[in-house]
C-alpha atoms as a PDB file:
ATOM      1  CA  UNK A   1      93.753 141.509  23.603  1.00  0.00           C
ATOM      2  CA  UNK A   2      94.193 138.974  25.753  1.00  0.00           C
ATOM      3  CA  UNK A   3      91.429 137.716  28.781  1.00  0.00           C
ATOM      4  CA  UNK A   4      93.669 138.649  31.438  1.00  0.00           C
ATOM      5  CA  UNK A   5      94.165 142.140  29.591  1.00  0.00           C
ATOM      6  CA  UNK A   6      90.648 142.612  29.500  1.00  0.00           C
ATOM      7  CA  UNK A   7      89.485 141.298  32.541  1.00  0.00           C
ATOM      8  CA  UNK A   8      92.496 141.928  35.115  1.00  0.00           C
ATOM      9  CA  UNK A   9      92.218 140.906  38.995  1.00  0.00           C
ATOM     10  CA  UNK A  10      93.374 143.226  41.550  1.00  0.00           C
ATOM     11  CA  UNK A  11      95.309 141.821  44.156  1.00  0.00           C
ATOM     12  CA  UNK A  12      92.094 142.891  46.947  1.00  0.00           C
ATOM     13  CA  UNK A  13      89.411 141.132  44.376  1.00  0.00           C
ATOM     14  CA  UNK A  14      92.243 138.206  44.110  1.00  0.00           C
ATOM     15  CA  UNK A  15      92.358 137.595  47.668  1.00  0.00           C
ATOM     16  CA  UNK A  16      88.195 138.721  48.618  1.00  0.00           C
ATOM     17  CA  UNK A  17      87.733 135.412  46.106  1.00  0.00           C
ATOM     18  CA  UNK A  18      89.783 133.226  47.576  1.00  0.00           C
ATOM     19  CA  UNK A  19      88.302 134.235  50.624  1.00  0.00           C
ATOM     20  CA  UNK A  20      84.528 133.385  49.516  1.00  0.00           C
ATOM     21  CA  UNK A  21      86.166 130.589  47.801  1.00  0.00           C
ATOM     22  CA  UNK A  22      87.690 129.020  50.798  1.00  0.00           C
ATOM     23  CA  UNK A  23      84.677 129.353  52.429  1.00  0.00           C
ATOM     24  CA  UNK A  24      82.148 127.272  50.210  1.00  0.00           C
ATOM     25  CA  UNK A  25      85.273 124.750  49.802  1.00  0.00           C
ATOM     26  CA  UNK A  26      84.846 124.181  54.175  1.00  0.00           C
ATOM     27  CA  UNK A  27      81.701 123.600  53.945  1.00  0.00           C
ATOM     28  CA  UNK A  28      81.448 121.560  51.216  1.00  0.00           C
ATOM     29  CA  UNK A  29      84.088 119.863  52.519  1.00  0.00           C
ATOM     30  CA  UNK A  30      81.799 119.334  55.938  1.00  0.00           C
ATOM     31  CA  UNK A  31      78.939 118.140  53.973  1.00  0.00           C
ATOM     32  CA  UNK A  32      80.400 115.829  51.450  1.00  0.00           C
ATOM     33  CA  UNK A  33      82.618 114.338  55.125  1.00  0.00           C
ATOM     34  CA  UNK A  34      79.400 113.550  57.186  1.00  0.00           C
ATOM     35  CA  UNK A  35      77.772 112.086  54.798  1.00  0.00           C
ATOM     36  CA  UNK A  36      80.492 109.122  53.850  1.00  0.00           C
ATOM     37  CA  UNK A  37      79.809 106.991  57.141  1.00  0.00           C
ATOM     38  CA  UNK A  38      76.179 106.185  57.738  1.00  0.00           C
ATOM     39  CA  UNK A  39      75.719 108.596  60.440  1.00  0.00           C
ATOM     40  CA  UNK A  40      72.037 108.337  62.268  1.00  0.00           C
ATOM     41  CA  UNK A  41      71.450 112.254  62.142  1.00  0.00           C
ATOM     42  CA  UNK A  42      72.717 112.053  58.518  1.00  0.00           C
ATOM     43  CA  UNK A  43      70.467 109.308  57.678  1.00  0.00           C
ATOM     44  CA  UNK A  44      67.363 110.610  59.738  1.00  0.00           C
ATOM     45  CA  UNK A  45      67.780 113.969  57.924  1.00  0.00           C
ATOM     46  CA  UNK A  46      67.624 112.305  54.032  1.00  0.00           C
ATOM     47  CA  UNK A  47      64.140 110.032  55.438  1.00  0.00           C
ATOM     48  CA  UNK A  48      62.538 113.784  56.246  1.00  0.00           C
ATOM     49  CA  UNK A  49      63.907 115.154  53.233  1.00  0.00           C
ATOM     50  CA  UNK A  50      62.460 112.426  51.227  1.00  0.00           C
ATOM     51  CA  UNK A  51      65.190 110.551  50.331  1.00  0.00           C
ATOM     52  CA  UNK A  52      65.872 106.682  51.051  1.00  0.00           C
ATOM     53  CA  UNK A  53      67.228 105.613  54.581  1.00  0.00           C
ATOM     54  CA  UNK A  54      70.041 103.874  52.652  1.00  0.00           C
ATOM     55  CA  UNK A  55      73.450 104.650  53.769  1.00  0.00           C
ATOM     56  CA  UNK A  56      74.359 104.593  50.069  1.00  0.00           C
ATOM     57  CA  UNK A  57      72.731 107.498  48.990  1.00  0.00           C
ATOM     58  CA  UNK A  58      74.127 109.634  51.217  1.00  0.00           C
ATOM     59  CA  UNK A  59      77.242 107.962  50.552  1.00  0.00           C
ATOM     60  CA  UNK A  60      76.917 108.493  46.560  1.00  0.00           C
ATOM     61  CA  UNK A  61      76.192 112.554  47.734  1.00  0.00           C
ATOM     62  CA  UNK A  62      78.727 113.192  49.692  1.00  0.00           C
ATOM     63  CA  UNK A  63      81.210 111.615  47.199  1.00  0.00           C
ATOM     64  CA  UNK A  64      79.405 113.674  44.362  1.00  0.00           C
ATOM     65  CA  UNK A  65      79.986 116.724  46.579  1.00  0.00           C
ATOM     66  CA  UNK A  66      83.185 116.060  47.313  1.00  0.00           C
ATOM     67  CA  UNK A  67      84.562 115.422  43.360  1.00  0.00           C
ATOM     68  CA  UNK A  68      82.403 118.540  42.716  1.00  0.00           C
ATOM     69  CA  UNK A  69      84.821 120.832  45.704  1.00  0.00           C
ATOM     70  CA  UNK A  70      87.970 119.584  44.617  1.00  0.00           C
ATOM     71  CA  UNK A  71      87.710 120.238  41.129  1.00  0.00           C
ATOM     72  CA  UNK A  72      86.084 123.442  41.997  1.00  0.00           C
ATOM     73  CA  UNK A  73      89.494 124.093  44.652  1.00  0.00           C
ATOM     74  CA  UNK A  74      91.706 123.522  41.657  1.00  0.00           C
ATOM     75  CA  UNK A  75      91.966 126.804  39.677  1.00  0.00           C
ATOM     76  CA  UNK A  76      92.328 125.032  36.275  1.00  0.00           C
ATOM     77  CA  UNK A  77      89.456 123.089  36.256  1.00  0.00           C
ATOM     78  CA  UNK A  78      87.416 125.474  38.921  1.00  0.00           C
ATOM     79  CA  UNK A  79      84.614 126.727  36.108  1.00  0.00           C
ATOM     80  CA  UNK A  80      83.540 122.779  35.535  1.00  0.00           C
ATOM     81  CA  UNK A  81      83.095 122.222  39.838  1.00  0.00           C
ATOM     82  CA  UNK A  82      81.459 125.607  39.833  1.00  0.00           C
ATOM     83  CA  UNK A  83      79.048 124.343  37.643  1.00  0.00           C
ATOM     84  CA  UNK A  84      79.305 120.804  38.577  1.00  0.00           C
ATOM     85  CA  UNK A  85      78.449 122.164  42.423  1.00  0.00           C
ATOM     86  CA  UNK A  86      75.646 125.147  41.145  1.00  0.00           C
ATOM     87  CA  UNK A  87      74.113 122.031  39.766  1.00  0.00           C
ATOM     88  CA  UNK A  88      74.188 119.846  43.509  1.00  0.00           C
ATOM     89  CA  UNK A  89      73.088 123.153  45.054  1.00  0.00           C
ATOM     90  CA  UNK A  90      69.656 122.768  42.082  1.00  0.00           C
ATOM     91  CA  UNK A  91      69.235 119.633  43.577  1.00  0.00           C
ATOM     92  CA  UNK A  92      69.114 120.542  47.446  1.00  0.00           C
ATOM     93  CA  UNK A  93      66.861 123.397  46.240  1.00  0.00           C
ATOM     94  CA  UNK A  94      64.486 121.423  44.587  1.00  0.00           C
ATOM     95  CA  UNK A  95      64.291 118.968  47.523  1.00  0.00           C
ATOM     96  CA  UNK A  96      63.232 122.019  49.723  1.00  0.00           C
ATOM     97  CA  UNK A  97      60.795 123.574  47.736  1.00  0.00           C
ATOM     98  CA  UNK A  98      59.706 119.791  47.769  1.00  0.00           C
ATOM     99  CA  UNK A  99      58.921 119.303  50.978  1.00  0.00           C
ATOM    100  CA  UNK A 100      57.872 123.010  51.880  1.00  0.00           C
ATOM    101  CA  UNK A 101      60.744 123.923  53.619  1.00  0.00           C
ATOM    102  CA  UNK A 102      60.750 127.512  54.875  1.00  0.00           C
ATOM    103  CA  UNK A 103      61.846 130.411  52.137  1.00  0.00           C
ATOM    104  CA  UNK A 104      64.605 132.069  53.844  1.00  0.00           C
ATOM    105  CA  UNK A 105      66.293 129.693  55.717  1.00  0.00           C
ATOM    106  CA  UNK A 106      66.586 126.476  54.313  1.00  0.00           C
ATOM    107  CA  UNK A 107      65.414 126.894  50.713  1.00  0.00           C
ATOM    108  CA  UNK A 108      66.949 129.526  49.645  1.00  0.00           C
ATOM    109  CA  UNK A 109      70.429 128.457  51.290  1.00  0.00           C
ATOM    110  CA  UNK A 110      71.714 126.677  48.132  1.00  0.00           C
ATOM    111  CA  UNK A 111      70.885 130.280  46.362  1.00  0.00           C
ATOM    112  CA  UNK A 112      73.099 132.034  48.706  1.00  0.00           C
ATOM    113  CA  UNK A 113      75.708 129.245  48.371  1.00  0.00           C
ATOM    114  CA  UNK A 114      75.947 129.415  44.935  1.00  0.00           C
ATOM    115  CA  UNK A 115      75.999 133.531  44.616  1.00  0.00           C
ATOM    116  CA  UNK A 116      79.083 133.232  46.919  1.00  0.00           C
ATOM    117  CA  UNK A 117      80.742 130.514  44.991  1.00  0.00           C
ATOM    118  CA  UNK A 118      80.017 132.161  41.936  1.00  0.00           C
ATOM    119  CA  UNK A 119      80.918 135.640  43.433  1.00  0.00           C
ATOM    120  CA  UNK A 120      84.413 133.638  44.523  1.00  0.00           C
ATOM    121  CA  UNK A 121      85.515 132.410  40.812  1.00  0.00           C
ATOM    122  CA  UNK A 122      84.428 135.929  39.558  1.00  0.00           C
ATOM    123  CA  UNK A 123      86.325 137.373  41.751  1.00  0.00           C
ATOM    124  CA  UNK A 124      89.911 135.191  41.623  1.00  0.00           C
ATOM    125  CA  UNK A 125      89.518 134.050  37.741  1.00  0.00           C
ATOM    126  CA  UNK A 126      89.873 136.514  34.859  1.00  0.00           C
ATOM    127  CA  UNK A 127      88.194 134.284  32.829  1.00  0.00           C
ATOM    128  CA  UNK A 128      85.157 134.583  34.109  1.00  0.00           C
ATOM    129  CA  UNK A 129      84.911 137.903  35.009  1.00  0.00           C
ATOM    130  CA  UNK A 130      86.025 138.123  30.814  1.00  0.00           C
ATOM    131  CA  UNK A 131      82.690 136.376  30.432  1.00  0.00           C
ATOM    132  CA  UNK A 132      80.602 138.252  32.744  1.00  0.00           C
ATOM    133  CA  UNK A 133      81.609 141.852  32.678  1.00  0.00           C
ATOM    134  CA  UNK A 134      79.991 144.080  34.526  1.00  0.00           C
ATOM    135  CA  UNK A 135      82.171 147.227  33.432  1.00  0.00           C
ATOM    136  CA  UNK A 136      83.654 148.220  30.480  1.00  0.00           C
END
């Protein structure tokens, strides 16, 4: 048998990922943007998040962000961004729970980003849902 044999996508699940899909791809899209010119509320936000007022950081994030999307937009090379961007979402996490950032809101956001990301490929990419099955 083959992975799509085992793990076929109805056309609803096809198009509810591509849906949750297109949705992390905005925003990441609108993160990785803002943060390529040095932007005073971009910059402002990284000093109270602990990170250096230099333009290049954010610079170097929003280009890491923005690799991370496209390959993660590309369906044959979407499993390395999902991990490549589950892995950027660690990192914002970590710089919460940091700085004792509140639970719900702004910690856990990267959690909920990467369930619907996640929830996206599973949904769109028989391989994955071949490697995660939740039914027989």
């Amino acid at each position: 048998m083959t992975i799509s044999q085992t793990a076929s996508v109805t056309p609803r699940a096809l198009w509810t990922g591509r849906g949750l899909s297109a949705l992390i791809v905005l925003f990441m899209i609108f993160d990785g943007v803002i943060k390529l010119p040095p932007l005073d509320i971009v910059t402002q936000t990284m000093v109270e998040l602990g990170w250096p007022a230099d333009p290049n950081v954010s610079r170097m994030l929003g280009i890491i962000g923005l690799v991370s999307t496209a390959l993660y937009a590309v369906p044959r090379t979407a499993v390395l961004g999902a991990i490549l961007l589950t892995a950027y979402l660690g990192g914002a996490i970590a710089t919460h729970i940091r700085i004792g950032s509140p639970l719900f809101s702004h910690t856990l956001f990267g959690v909920y980003l990467g369930v619907i990301l996640w929830g996206g490929l599973f949904l769109r990419d028989p391989r994955v849902r071949a490697l995660i099955p939740f039914t027989r």
